[in-house]
Each structure stands twice: as C-alpha cells, then as structure tokens.
Protein backbone atom coordinates (compact mmCIF):
# COMPACT_ATOMS: atom_id res chain seq x y z
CA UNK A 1 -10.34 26.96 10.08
CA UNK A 2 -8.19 27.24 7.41
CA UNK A 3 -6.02 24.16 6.35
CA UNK A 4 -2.03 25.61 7.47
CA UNK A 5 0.69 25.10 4.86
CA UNK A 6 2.48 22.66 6.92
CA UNK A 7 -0.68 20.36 6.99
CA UNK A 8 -1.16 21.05 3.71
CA UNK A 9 1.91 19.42 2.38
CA UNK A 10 2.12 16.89 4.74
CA UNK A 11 -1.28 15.26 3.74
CA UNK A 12 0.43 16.27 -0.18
CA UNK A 13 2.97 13.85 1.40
CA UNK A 14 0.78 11.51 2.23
CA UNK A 15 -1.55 11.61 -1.07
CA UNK A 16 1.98 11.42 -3.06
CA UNK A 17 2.42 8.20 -1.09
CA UNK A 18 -0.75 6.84 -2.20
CA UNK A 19 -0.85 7.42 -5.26
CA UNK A 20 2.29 5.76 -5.61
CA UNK A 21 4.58 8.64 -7.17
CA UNK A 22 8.43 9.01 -6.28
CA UNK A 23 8.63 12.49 -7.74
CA UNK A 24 5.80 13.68 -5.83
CA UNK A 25 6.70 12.18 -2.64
CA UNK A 26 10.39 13.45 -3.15
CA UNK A 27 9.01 17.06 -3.25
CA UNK A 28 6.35 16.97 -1.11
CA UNK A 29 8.66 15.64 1.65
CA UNK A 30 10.88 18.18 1.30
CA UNK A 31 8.53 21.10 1.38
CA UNK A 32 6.98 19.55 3.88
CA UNK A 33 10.09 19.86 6.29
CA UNK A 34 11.14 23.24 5.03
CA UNK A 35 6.69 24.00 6.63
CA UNK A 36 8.90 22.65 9.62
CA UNK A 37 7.26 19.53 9.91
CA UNK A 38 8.85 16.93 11.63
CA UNK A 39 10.02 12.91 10.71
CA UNK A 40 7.80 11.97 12.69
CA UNK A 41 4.40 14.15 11.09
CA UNK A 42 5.67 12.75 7.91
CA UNK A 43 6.49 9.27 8.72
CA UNK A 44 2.49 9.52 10.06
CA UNK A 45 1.04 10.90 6.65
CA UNK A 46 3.21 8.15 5.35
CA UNK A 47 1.81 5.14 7.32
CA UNK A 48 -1.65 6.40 7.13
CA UNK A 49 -1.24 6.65 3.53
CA UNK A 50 -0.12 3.13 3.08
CA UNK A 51 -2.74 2.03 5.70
CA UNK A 52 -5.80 3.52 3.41
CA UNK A 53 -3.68 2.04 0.13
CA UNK A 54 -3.85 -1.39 1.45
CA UNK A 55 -7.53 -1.40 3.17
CA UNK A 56 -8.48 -0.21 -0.43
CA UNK A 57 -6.66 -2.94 -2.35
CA UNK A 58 -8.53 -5.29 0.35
CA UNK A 59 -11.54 -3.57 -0.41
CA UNK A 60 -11.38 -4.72 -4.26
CA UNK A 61 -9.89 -7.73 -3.17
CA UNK A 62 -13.04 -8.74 -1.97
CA UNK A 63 -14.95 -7.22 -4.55
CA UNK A 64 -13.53 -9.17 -7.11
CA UNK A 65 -14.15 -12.75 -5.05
CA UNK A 66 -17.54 -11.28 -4.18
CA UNK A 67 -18.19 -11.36 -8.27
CA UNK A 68 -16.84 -14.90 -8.30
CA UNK A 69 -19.28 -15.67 -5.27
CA UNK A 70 -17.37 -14.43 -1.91
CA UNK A 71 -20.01 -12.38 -0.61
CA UNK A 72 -18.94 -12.36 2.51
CA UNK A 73 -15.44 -11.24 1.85
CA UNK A 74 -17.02 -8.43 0.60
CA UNK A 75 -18.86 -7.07 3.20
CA UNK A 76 -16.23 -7.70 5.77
CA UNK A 77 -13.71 -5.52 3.47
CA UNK A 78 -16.79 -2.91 3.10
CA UNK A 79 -16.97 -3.24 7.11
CA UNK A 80 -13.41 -2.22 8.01
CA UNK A 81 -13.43 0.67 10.27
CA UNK A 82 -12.32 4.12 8.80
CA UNK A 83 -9.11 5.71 10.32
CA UNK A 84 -9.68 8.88 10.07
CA UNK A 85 -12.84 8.99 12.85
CA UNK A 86 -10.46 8.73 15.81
CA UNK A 87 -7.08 10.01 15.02
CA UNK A 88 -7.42 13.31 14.37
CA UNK A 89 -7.67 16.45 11.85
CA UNK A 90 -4.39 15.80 9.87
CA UNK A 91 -4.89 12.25 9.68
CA UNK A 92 -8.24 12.35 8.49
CA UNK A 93 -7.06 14.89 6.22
CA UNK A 94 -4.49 12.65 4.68
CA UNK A 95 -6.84 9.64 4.64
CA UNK A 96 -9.36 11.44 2.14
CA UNK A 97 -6.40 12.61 0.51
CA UNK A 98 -4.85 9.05 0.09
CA UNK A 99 -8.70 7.56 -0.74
CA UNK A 100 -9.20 10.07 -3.71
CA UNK A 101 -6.00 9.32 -4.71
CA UNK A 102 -6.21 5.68 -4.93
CA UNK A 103 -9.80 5.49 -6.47
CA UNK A 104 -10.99 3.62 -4.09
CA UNK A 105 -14.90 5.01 -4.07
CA UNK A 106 -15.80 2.75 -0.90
CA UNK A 107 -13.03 4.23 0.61
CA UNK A 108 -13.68 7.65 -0.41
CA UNK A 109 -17.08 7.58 1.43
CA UNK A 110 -15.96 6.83 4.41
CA UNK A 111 -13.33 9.08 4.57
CA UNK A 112 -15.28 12.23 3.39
CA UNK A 113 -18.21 10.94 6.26
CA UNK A 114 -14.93 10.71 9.08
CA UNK A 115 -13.90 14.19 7.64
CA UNK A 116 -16.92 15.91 8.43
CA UNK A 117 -17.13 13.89 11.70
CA UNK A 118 -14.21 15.09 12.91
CA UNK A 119 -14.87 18.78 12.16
CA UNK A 120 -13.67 19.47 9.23
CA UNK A 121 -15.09 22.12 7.10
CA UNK A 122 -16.28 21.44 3.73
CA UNK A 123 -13.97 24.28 2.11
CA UNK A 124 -10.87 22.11 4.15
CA UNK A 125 -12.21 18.77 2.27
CA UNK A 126 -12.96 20.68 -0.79
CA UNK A 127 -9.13 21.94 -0.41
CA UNK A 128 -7.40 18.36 0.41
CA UNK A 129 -9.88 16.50 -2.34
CA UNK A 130 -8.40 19.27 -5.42
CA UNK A 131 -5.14 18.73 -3.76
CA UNK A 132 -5.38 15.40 -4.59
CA UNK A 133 -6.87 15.34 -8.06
CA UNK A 134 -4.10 17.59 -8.48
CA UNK A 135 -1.10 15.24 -7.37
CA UNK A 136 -3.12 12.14 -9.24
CA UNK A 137 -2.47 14.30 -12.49
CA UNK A 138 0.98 14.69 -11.61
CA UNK A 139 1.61 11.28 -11.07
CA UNK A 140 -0.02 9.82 -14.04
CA UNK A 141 1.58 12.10 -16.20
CA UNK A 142 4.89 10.92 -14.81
CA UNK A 143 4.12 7.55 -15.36
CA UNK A 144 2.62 8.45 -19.28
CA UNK A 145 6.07 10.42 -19.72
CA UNK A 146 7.48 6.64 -19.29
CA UNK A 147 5.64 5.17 -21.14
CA UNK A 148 5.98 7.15 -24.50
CA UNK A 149 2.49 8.13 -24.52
CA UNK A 150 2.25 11.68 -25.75
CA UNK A 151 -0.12 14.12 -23.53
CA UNK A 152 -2.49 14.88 -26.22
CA UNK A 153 -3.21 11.04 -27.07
CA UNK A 154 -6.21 9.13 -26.33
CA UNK A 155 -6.19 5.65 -24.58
C-alpha cells in the first residue's frame, strides 16, 4: 500500500514537530490541510510527535544517570512501551518519523519493530524514514542560517 499524500504530510507534520522546526511545521501544516486533513489528524501527528520527543529525552535522561550509576533508571526508560504497536498505521508512521528525527536510536528501534508490526511495508518505512532525514536537513539548516554558520563550513 502506498503511503497517500495526506498521510504523507501529516506524519511531515508530525516529524517537523519533532524535530523542533517552526518553518517546517508552518508548511507542513498547511499542506497538510490543503491534502484535506483535518485539526484533529494534525493535532494527533502533533501529540504523538511530542509524546515520542519526550519518551526520548527520558530515554537519555536515564542514560546519562545510568553512566553516573542509575541503572535502573535506565532500563525502565529502555522499557517504556512503544506507541506506535496499538494505534494505528498513521501513528506509527509519524512515531518513526518523529524517532529518526529526534536521534533517539533506542527509540528508533522500537518504532521501525511497531512499524513492521503493524503492517507496514518496508518501501512505506523506507518512504517516512527519507522523509525525515529530509525535514532534519531542513531544520538544521534553518537553525545554521541563525547562527551565521555558512553551509560549506565544517564544525
């Protein structure tokens, strides 16, 4: 099955989110509702994009403690239960959208694993995971823009 524009832009909406980019959400939102989807789609690819945001910022949360002997922080962060296995193919579609574009590898995993769970195919993944590393480019390009850092420059 293939992935339909309007799901299409609103997991764009929801990676946008994620990754934490104004510009990108701004057009991806309104695309999104001229693909006719509704407030209430996008205000979904929203929360599940700040849902997968915040279990990943948990997730290295714990990480960090677990370096500076919280073990079991850790695991319990590493334990949290994926959204995308239960909810359906357009939010599992925007969390693996939102985990790639928060770098969250832990995340990631579980997200791809839900995808093909759920049914989705590999070329719909493969679709949502280059949307992604698209939007990620965007975004950090806005932000080097900001900065002053020219796009040829190394870090």
């Amino acid at each position: 099955m293939a992935i339909t524009p309007k799901e299409k832009e609103l997991a764009a909406v929801g990676i946008s989110v994620a990754a934490g980019c104004k510009p990108c959400t701004d057009h991806h939102v309104t695309v999104a509702r001229k693909a006719r989807a509704t407030d209430l789609e996008i205000e979904k690819a929203v929360a599940v994009a700040l849902a997968v945001r915040r279990t990943a910022a948990e997730i290295m949360e714990a990480h960090a403690s677990a370096q500076l002997g919280g073990v079991q922080a850790e695991a319990q962060a590493e334990a949290a239960p994926s959204l995308a296995g239960a909810t359906g193919r357009l939010t599992t579609m925007v969390s693996v959208g939102a985990a790639f574009a928060v770098n969250c590898v832990s995340s990631l995993e579980r997200q791809l694993a839900a995808a093909e769970a759920a049914g989705l195919a590999a070329d719909e993944i493969m679709q949502v995971v280059k949307l992604a590393a698209f939007i990620k480019r965007r975004a950090a390009s806005h932000v080097e823009r900001l900065a002053g850092l020219a796009k040829d420059e190394a870090a």
